[in-house]
PDB file of N, CA and C in Angstrom:
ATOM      1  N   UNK A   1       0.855  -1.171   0.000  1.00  0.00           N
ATOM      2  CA  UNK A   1       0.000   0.000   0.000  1.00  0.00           C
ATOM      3  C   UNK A   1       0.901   1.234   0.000  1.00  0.00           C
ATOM      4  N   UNK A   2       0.548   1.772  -0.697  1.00  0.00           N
ATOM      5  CA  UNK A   2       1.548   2.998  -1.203  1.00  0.00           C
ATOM      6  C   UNK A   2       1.328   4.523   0.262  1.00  0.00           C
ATOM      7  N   UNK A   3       2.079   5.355   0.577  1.00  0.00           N
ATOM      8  CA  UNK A   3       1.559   6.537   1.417  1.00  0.00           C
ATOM      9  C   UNK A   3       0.536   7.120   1.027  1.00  0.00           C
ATOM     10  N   UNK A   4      -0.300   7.589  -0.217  1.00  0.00           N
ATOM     11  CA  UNK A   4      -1.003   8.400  -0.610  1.00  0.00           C
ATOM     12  C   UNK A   4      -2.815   7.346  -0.243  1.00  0.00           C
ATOM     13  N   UNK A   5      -2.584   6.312  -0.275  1.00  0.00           N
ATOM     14  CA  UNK A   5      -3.390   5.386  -0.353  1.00  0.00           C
ATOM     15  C   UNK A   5      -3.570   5.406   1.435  1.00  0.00           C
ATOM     16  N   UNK A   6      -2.882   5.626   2.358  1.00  0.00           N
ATOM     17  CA  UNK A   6      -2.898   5.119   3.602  1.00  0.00           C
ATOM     18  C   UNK A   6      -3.263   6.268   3.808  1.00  0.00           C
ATOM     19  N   UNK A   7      -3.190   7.504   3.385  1.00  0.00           N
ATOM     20  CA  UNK A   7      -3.507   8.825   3.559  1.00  0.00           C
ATOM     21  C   UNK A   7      -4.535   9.312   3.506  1.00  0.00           C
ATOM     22  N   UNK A   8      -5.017   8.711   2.251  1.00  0.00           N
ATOM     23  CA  UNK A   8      -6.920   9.134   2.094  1.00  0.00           C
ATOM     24  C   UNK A   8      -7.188   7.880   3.151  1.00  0.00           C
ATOM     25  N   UNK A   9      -7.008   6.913   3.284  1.00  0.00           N
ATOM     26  CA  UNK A   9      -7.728   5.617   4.406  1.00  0.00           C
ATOM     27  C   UNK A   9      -7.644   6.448   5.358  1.00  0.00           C
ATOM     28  N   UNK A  10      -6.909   7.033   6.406  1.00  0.00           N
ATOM     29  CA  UNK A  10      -6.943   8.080   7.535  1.00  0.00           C
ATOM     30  C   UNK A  10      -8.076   9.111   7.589  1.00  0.00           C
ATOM     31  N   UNK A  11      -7.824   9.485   6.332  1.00  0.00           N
ATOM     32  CA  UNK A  11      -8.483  11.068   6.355  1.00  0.00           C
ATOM     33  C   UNK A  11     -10.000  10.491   6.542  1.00  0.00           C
ATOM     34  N   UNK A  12     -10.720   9.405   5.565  1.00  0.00           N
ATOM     35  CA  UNK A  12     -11.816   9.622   5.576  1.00  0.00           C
ATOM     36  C   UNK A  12     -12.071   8.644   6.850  1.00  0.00           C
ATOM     37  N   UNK A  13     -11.247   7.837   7.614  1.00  0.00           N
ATOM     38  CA  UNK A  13     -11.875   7.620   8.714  1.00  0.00           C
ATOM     39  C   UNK A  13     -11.542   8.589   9.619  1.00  0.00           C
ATOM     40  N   UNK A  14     -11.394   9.653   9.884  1.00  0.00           N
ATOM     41  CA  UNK A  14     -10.949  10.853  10.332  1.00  0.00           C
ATOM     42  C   UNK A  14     -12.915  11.196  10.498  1.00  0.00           C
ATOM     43  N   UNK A  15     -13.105  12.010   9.117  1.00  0.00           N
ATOM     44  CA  UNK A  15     -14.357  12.331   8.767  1.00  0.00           C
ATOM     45  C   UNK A  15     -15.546  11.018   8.953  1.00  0.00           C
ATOM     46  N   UNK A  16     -15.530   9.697   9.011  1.00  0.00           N
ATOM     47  CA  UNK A  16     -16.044   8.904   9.333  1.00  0.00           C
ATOM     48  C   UNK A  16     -16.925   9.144  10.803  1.00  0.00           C
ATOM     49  N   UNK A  17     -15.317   9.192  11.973  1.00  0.00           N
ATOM     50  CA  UNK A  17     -15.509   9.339  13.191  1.00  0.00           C
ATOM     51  C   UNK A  17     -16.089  11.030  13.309  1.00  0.00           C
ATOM     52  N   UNK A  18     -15.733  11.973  12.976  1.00  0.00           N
ATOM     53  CA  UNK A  18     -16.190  12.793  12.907  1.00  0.00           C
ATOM     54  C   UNK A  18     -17.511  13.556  12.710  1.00  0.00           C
ATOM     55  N   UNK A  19     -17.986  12.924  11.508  1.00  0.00           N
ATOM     56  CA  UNK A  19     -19.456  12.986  11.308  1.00  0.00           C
ATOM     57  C   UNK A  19     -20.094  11.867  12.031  1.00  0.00           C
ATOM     58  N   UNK A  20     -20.187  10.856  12.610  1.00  0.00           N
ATOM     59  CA  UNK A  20     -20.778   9.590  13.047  1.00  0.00           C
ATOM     60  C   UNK A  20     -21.298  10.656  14.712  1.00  0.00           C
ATOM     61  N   UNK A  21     -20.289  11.218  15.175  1.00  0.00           N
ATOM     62  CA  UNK A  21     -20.337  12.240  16.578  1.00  0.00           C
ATOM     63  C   UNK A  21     -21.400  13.115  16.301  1.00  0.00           C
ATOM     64  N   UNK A  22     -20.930  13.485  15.884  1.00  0.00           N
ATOM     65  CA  UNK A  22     -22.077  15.034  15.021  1.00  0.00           C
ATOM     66  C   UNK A  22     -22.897  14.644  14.920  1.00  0.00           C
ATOM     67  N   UNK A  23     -23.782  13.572  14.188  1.00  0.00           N
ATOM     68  CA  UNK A  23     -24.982  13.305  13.606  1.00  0.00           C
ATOM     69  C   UNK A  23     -25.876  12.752  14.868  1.00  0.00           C
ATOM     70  N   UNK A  24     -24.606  12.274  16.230  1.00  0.00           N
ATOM     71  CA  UNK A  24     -25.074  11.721  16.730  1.00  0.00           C
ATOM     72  C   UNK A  24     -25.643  12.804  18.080  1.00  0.00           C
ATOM     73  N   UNK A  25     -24.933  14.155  18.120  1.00  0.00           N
ATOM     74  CA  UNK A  25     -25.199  15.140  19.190  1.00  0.00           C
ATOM     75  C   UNK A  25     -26.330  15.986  18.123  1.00  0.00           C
ATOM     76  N   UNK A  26     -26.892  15.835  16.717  1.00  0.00           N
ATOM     77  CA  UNK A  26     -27.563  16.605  16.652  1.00  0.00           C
ATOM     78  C   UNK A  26     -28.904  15.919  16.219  1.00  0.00           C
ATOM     79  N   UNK A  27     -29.177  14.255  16.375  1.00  0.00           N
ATOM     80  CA  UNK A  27     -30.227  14.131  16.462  1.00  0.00           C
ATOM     81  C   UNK A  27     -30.474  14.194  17.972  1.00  0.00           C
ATOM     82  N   UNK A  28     -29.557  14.035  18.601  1.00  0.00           N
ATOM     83  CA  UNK A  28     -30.209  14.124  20.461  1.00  0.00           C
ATOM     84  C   UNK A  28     -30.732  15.656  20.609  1.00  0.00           C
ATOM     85  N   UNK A  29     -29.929  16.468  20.214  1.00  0.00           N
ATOM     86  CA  UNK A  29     -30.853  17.982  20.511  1.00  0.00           C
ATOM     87  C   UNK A  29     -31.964  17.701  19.571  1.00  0.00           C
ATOM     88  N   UNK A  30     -32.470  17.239  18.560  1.00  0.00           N
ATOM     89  CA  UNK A  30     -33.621  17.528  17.763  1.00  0.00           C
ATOM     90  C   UNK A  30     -34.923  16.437  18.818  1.00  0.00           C
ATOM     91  N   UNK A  31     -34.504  15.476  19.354  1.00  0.00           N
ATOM     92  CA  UNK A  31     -34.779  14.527  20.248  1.00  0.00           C
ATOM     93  C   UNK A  31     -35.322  15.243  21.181  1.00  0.00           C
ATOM     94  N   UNK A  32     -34.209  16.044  22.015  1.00  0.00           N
ATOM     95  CA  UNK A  32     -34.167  17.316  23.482  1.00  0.00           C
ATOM     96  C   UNK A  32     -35.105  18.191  22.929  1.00  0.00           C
ATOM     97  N   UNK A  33     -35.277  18.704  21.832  1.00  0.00           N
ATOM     98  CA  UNK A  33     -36.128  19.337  21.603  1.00  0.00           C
ATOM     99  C   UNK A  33     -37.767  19.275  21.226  1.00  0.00           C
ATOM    100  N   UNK A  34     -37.833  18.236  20.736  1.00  0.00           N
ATOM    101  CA  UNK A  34     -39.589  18.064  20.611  1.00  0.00           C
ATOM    102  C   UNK A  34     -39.999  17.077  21.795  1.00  0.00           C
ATOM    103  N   UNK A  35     -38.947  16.435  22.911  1.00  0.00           N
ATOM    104  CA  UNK A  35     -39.525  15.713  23.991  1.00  0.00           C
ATOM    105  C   UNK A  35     -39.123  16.833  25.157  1.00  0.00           C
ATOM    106  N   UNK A  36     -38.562  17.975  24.946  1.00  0.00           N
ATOM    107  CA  UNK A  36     -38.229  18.773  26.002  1.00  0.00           C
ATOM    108  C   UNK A  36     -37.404  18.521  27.522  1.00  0.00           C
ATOM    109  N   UNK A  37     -36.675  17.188  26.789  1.00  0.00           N
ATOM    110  CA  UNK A  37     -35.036  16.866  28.200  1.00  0.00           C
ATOM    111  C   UNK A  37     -34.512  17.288  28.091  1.00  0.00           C
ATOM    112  N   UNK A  38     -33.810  18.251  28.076  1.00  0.00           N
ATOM    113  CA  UNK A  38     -32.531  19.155  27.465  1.00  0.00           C
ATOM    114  C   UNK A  38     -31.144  17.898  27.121  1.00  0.00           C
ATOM    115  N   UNK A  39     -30.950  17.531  28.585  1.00  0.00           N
ATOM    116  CA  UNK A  39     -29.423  17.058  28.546  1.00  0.00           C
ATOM    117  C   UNK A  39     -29.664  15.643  28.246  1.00  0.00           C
ATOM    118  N   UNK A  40     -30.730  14.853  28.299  1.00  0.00           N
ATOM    119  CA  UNK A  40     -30.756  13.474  27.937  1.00  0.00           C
ATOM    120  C   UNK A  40     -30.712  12.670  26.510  1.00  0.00           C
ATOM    121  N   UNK A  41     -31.215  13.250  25.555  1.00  0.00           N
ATOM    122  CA  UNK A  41     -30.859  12.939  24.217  1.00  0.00           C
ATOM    123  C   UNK A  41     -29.865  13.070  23.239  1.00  0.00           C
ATOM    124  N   UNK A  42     -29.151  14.584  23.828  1.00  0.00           N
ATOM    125  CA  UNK A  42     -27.923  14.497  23.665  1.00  0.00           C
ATOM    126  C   UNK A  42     -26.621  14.531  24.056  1.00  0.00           C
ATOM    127  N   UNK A  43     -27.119  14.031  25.446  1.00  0.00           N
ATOM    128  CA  UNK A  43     -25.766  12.836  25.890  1.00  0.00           C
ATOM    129  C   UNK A  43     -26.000  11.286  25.121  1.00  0.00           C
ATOM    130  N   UNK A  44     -27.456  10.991  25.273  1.00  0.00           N
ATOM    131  CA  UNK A  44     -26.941   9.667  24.096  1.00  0.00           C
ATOM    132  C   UNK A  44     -26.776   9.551  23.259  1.00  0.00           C
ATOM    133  N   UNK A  45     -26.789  10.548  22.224  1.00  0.00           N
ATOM    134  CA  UNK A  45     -26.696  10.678  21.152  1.00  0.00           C
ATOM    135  C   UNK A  45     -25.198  10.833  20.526  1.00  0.00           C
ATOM    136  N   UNK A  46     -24.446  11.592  21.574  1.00  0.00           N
ATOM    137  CA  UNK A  46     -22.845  11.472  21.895  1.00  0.00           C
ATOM    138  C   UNK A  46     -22.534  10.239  22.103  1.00  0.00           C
ATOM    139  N   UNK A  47     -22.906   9.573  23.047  1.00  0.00           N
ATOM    140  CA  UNK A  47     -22.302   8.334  23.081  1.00  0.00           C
ATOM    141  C   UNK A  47     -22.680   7.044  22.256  1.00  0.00           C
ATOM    142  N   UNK A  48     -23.647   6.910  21.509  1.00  0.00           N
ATOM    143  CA  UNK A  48     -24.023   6.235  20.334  1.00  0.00           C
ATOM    144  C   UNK A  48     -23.195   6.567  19.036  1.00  0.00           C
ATOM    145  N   UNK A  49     -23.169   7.740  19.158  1.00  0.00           N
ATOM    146  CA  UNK A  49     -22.254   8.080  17.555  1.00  0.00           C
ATOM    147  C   UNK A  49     -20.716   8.007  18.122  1.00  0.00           C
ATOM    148  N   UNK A  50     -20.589   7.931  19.129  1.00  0.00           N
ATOM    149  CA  UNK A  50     -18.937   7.718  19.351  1.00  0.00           C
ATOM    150  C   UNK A  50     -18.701   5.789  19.643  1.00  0.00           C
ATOM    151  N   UNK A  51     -20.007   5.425  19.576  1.00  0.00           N
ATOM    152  CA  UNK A  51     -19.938   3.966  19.819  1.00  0.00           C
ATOM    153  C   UNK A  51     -19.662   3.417  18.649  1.00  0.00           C
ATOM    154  N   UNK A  52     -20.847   4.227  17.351  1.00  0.00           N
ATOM    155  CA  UNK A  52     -20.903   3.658  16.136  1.00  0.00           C
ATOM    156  C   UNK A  52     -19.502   4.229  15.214  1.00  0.00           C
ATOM    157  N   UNK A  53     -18.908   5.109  15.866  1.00  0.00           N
ATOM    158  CA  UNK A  53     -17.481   5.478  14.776  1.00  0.00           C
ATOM    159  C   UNK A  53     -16.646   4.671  15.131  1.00  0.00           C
ATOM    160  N   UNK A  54     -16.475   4.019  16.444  1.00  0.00           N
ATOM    161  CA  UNK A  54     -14.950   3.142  17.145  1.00  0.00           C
ATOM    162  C   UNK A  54     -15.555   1.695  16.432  1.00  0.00           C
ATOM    163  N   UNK A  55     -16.779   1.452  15.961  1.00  0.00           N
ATOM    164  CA  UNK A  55     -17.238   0.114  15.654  1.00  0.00           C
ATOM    165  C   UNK A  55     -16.996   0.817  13.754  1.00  0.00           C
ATOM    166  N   UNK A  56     -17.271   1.431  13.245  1.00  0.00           N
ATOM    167  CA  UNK A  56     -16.678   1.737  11.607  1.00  0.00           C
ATOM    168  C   UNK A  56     -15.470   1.764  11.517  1.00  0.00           C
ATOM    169  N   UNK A  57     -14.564   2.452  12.817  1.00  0.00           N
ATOM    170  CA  UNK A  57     -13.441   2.579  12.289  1.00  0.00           C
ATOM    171  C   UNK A  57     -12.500   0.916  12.441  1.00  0.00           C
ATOM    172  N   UNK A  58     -12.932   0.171  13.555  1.00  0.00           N
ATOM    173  CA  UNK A  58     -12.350  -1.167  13.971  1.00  0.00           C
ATOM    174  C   UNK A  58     -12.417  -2.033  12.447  1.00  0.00           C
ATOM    175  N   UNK A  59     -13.486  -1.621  11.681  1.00  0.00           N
ATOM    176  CA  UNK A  59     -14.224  -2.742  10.769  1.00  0.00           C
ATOM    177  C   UNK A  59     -13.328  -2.310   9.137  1.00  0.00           C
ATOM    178  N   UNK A  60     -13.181  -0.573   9.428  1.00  0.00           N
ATOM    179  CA  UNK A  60     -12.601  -0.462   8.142  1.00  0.00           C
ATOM    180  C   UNK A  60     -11.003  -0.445   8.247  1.00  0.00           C
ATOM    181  N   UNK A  61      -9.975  -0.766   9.142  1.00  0.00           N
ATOM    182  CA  UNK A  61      -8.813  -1.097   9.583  1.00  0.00           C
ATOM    183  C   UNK A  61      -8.952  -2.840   9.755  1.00  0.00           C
ATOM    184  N   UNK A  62     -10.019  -3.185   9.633  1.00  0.00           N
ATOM    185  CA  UNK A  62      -9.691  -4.628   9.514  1.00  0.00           C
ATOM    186  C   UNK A  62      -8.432  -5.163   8.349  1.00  0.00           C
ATOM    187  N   UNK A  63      -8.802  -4.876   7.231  1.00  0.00           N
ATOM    188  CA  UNK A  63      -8.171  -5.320   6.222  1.00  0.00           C
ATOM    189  C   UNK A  63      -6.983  -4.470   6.214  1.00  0.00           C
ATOM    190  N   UNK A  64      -6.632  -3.242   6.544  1.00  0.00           N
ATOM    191  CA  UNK A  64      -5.124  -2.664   6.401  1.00  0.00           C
ATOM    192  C   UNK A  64      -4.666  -3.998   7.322  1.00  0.00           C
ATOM    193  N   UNK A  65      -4.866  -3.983   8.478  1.00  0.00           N
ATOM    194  CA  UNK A  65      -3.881  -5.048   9.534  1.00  0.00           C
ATOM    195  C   UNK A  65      -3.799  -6.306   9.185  1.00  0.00           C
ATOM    196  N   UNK A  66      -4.834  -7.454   8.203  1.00  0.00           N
ATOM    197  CA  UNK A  66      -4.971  -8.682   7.638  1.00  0.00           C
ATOM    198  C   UNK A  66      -4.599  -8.485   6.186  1.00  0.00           C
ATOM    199  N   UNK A  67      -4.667  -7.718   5.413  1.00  0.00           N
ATOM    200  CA  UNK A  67      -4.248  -7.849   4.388  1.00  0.00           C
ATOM    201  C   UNK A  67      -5.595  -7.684   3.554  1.00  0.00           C
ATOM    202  N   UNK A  68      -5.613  -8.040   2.026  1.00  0.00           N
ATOM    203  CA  UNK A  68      -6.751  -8.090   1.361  1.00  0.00           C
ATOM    204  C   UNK A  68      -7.915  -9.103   1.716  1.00  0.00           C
ATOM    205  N   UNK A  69      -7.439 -10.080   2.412  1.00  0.00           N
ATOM    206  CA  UNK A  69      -7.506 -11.427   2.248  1.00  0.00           C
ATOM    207  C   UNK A  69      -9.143 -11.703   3.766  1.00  0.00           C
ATOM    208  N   UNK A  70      -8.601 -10.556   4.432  1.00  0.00           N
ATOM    209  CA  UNK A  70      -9.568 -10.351   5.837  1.00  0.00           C
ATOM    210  C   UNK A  70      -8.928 -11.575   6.384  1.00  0.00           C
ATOM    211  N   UNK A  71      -9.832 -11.632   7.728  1.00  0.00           N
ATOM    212  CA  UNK A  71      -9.523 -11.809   9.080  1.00  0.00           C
ATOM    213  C   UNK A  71      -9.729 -13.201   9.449  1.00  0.00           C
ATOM    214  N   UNK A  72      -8.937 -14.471   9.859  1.00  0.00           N
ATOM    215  CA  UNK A  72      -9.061 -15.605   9.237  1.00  0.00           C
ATOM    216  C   UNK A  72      -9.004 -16.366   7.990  1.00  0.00           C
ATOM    217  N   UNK A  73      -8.838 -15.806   7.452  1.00  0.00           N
ATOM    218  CA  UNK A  73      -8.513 -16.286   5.767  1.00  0.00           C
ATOM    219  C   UNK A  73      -7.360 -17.409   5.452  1.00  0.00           C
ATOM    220  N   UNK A  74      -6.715 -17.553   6.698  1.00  0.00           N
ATOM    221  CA  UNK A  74      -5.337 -18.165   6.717  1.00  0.00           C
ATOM    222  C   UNK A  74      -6.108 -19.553   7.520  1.00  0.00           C
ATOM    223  N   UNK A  75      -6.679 -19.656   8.035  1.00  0.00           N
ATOM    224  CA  UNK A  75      -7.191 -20.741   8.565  1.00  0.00           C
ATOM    225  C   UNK A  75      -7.768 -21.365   7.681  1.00  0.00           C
ATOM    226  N   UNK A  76      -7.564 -22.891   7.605  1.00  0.00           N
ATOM    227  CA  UNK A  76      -7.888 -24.421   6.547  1.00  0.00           C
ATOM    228  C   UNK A  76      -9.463 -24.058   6.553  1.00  0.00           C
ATOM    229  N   UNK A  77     -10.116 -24.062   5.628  1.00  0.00           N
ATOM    230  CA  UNK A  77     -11.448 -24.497   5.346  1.00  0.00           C
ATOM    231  C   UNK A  77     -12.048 -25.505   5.486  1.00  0.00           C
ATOM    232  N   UNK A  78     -13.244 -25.757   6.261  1.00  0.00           N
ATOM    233  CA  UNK A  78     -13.623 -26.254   6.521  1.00  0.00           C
ATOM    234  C   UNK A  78     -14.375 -27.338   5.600  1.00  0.00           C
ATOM    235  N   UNK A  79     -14.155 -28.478   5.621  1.00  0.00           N
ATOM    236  CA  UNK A  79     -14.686 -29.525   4.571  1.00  0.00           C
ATOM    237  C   UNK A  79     -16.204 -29.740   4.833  1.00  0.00           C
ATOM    238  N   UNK A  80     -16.959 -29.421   3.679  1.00  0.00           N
ATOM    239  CA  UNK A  80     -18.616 -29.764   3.695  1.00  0.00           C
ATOM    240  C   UNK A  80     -18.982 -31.374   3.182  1.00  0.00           C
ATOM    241  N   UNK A  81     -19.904 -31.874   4.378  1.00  0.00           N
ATOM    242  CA  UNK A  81     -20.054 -33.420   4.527  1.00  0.00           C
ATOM    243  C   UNK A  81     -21.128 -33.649   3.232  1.00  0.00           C
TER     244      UNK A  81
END
């Protein structure tokens, strides 16, 4: 994998994690706002979108760390009876 290639892979999981947060503190205020909790929808809404970026970003670094090949691929196949 060349630098320029590992470079955009960063950046857009950069913006991945980035927007996944965001989307996730501004449906909790839209939430806070037509159920009238202030602080309860978007605290979960923070912590859902910071749940769902560490679970995109784990999934799209799978294959930089295994190769093309993914995760187990090196293990014998299993023979069908």
């Amino acid at each position: 994998m060349s630098w320029w290639t590992a470079a955009l892979r960063l950046t857009g999981l950069g913006w991945f994690v980035a927007l996944s947060v965001v989307a996730g503190i501004v449906g909790g205020y839209f939430l806070d706002t037509a159920a009238g909790t202030k602080p309860l929808f978007i605290l979960l809404g923070t912590v859902l979108g910071s749940v769902v970026a560490f679970y995109g970003v784990y999934k799209m670094i799978l294959p930089v760390l295994y190769g093309s090949k993914g995760r187990g691929s090196d293990a014998p196949e299993k023979r069908r009876k």
